[in-house]
C-alpha atoms as a PDB file:
ATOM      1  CA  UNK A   1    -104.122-166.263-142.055  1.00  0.00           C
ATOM      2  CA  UNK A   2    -104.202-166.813-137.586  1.00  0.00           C
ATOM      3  CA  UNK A   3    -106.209-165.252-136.205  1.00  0.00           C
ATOM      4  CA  UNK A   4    -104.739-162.385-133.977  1.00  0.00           C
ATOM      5  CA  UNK A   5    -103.533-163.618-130.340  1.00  0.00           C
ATOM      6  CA  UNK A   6    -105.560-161.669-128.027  1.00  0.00           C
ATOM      7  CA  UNK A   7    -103.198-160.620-124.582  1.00  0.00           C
ATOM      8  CA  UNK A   8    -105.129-159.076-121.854  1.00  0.00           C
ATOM      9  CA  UNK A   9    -102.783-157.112-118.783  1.00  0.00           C
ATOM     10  CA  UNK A  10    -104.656-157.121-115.660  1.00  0.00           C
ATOM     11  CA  UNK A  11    -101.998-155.286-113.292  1.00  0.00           C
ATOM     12  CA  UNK A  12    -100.521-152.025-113.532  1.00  0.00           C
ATOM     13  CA  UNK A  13     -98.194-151.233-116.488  1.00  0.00           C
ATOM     14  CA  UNK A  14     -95.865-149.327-114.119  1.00  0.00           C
ATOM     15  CA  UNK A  15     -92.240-150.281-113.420  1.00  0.00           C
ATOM     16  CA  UNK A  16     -92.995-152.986-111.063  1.00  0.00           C
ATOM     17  CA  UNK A  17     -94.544-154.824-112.885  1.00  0.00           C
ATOM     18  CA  UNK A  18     -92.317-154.477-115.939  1.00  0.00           C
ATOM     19  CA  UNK A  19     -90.337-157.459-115.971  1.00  0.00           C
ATOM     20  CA  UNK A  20     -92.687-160.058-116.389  1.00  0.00           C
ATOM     21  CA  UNK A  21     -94.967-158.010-118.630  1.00  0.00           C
ATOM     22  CA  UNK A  22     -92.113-157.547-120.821  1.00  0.00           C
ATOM     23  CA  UNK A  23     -91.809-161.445-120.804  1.00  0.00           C
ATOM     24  CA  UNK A  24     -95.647-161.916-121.835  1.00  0.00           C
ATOM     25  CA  UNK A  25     -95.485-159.790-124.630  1.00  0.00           C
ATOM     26  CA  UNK A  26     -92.444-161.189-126.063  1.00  0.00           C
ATOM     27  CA  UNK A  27     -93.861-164.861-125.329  1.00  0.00           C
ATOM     28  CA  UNK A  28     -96.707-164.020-127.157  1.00  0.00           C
ATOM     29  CA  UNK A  29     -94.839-162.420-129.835  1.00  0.00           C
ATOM     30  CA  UNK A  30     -93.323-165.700-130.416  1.00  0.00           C
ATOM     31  CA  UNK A  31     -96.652-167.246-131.643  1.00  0.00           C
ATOM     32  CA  UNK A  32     -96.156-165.920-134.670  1.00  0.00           C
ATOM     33  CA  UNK A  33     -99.509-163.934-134.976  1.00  0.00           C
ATOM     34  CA  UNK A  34    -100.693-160.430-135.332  1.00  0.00           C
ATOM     35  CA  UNK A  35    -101.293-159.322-131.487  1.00  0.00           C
ATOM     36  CA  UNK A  36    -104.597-157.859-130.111  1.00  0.00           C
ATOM     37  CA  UNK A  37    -103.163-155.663-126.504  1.00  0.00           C
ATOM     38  CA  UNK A  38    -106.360-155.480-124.579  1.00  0.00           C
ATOM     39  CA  UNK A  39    -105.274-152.984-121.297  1.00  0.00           C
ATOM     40  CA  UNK A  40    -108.805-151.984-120.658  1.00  0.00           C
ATOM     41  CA  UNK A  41    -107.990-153.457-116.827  1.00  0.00           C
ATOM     42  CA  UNK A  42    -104.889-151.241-116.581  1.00  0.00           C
ATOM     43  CA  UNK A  43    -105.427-148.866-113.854  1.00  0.00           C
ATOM     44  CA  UNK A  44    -102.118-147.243-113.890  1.00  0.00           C
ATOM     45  CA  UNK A  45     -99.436-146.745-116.336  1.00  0.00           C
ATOM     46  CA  UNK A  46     -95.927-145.578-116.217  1.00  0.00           C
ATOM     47  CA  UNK A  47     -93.196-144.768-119.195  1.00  0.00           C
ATOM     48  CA  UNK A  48     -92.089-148.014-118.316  1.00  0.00           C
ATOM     49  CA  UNK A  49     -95.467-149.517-119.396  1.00  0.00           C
ATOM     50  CA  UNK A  50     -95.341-147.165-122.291  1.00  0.00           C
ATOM     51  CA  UNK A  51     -92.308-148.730-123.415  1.00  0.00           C
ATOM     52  CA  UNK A  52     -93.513-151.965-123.616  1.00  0.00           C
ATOM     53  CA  UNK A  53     -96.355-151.072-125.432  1.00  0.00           C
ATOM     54  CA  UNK A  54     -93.521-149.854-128.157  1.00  0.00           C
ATOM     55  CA  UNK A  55     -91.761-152.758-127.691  1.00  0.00           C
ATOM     56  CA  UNK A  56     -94.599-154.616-128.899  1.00  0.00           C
ATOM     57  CA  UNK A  57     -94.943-152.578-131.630  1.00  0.00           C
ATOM     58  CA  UNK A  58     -91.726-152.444-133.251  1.00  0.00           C
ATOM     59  CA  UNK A  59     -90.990-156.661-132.426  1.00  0.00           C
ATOM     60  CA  UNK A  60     -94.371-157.357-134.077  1.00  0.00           C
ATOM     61  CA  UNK A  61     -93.033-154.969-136.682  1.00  0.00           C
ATOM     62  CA  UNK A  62     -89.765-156.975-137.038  1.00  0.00           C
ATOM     63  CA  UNK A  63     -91.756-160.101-137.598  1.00  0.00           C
ATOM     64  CA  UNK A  64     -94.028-159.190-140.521  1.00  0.00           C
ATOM     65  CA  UNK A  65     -96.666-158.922-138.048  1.00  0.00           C
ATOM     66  CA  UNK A  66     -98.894-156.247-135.987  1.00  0.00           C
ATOM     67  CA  UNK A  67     -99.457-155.172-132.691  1.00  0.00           C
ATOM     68  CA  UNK A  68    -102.940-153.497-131.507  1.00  0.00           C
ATOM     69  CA  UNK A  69    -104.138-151.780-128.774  1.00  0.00           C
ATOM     70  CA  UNK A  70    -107.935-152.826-129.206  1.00  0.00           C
ATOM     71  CA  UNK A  71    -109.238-152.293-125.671  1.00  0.00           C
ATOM     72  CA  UNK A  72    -107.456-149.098-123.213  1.00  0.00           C
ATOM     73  CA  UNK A  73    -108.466-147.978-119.764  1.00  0.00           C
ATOM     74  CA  UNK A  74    -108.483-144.141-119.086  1.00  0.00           C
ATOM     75  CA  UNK A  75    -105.208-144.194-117.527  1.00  0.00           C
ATOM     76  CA  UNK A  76    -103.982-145.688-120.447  1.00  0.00           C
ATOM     77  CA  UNK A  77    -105.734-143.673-123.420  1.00  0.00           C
ATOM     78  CA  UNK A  78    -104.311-140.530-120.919  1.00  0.00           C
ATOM     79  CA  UNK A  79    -100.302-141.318-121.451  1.00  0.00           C
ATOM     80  CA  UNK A  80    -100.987-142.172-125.038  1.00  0.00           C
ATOM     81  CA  UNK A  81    -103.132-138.828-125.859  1.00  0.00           C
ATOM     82  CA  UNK A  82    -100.213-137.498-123.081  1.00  0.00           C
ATOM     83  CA  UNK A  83     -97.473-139.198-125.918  1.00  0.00           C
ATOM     84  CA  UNK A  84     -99.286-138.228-128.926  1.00  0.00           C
ATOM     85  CA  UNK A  85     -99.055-141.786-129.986  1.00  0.00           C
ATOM     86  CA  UNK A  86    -102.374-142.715-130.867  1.00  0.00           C
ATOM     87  CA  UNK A  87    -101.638-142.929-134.543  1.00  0.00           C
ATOM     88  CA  UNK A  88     -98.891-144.689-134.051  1.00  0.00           C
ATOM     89  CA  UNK A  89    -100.915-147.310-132.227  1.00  0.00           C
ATOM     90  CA  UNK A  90    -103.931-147.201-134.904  1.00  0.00           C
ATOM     91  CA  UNK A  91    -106.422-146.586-131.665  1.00  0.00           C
ATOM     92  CA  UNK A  92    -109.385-145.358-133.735  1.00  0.00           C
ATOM     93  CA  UNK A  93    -111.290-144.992-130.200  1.00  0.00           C
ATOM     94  CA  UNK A  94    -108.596-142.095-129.164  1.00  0.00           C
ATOM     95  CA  UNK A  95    -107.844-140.567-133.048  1.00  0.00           C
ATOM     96  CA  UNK A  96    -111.925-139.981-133.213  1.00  0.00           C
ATOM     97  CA  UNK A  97    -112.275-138.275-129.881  1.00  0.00           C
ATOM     98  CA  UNK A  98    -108.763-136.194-130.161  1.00  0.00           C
ATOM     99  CA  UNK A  99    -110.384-135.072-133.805  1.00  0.00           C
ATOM    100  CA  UNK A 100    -113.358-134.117-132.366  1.00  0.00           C
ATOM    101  CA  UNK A 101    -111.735-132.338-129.493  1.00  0.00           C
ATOM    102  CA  UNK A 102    -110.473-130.629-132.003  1.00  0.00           C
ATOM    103  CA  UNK A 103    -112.927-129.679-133.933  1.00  0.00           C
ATOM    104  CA  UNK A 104    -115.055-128.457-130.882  1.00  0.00           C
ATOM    105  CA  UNK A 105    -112.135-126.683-128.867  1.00  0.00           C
END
């Protein structure tokens, strides 16, 4: 077994920049590897960013592979928590604090 393919976004996830993110996730998709998203650079996200991040999800899915979200900014853990998604992304970073939220609130 690869190692996972680490991908790091350094620019906003927002709908400018959506294009040719879309085109590095499905490049890297291509390799054939589980996928490590590391967005702990990402200032700003959109829905459109959002999307990709599902995008990645479900084409690592279709491949027999995975797609992680190992490293978020606070913009980004916001529109997950915002999404409820966090689960569905395995973040163990945002699960733990949401439980504890939880807990305490």
């Amino acid at each position: 077994m690869s190692a996972p393919l680490r991908l790091t976004f350094t620019d906003d996830m927002t709908i400018y920049n959506a294009a040719p993110q879309k085109a590095q996730l499905l490049e890297a998709l291509e390799a054939g590897q589980d996928l490590e998203i590391d967005l702990s650079l990402v200032a700003e996200i959109d829905t459109a960013g959002f999307q990709l991040l599902l995008l990645a999800k479900r084409e690592a899915a279709s491949r027999g592979h995975a797609a992680r979200i190992v490293a978020h900014s606070p913009a980004v853990r916001e529109v997950i928590d915002f999404y409820r998604m966090a689960a569905h992304f395995g973040d163990p970073l945002i699960i733990s604090a949401r439980e504890g939220e939880q807990r305490h609130g």
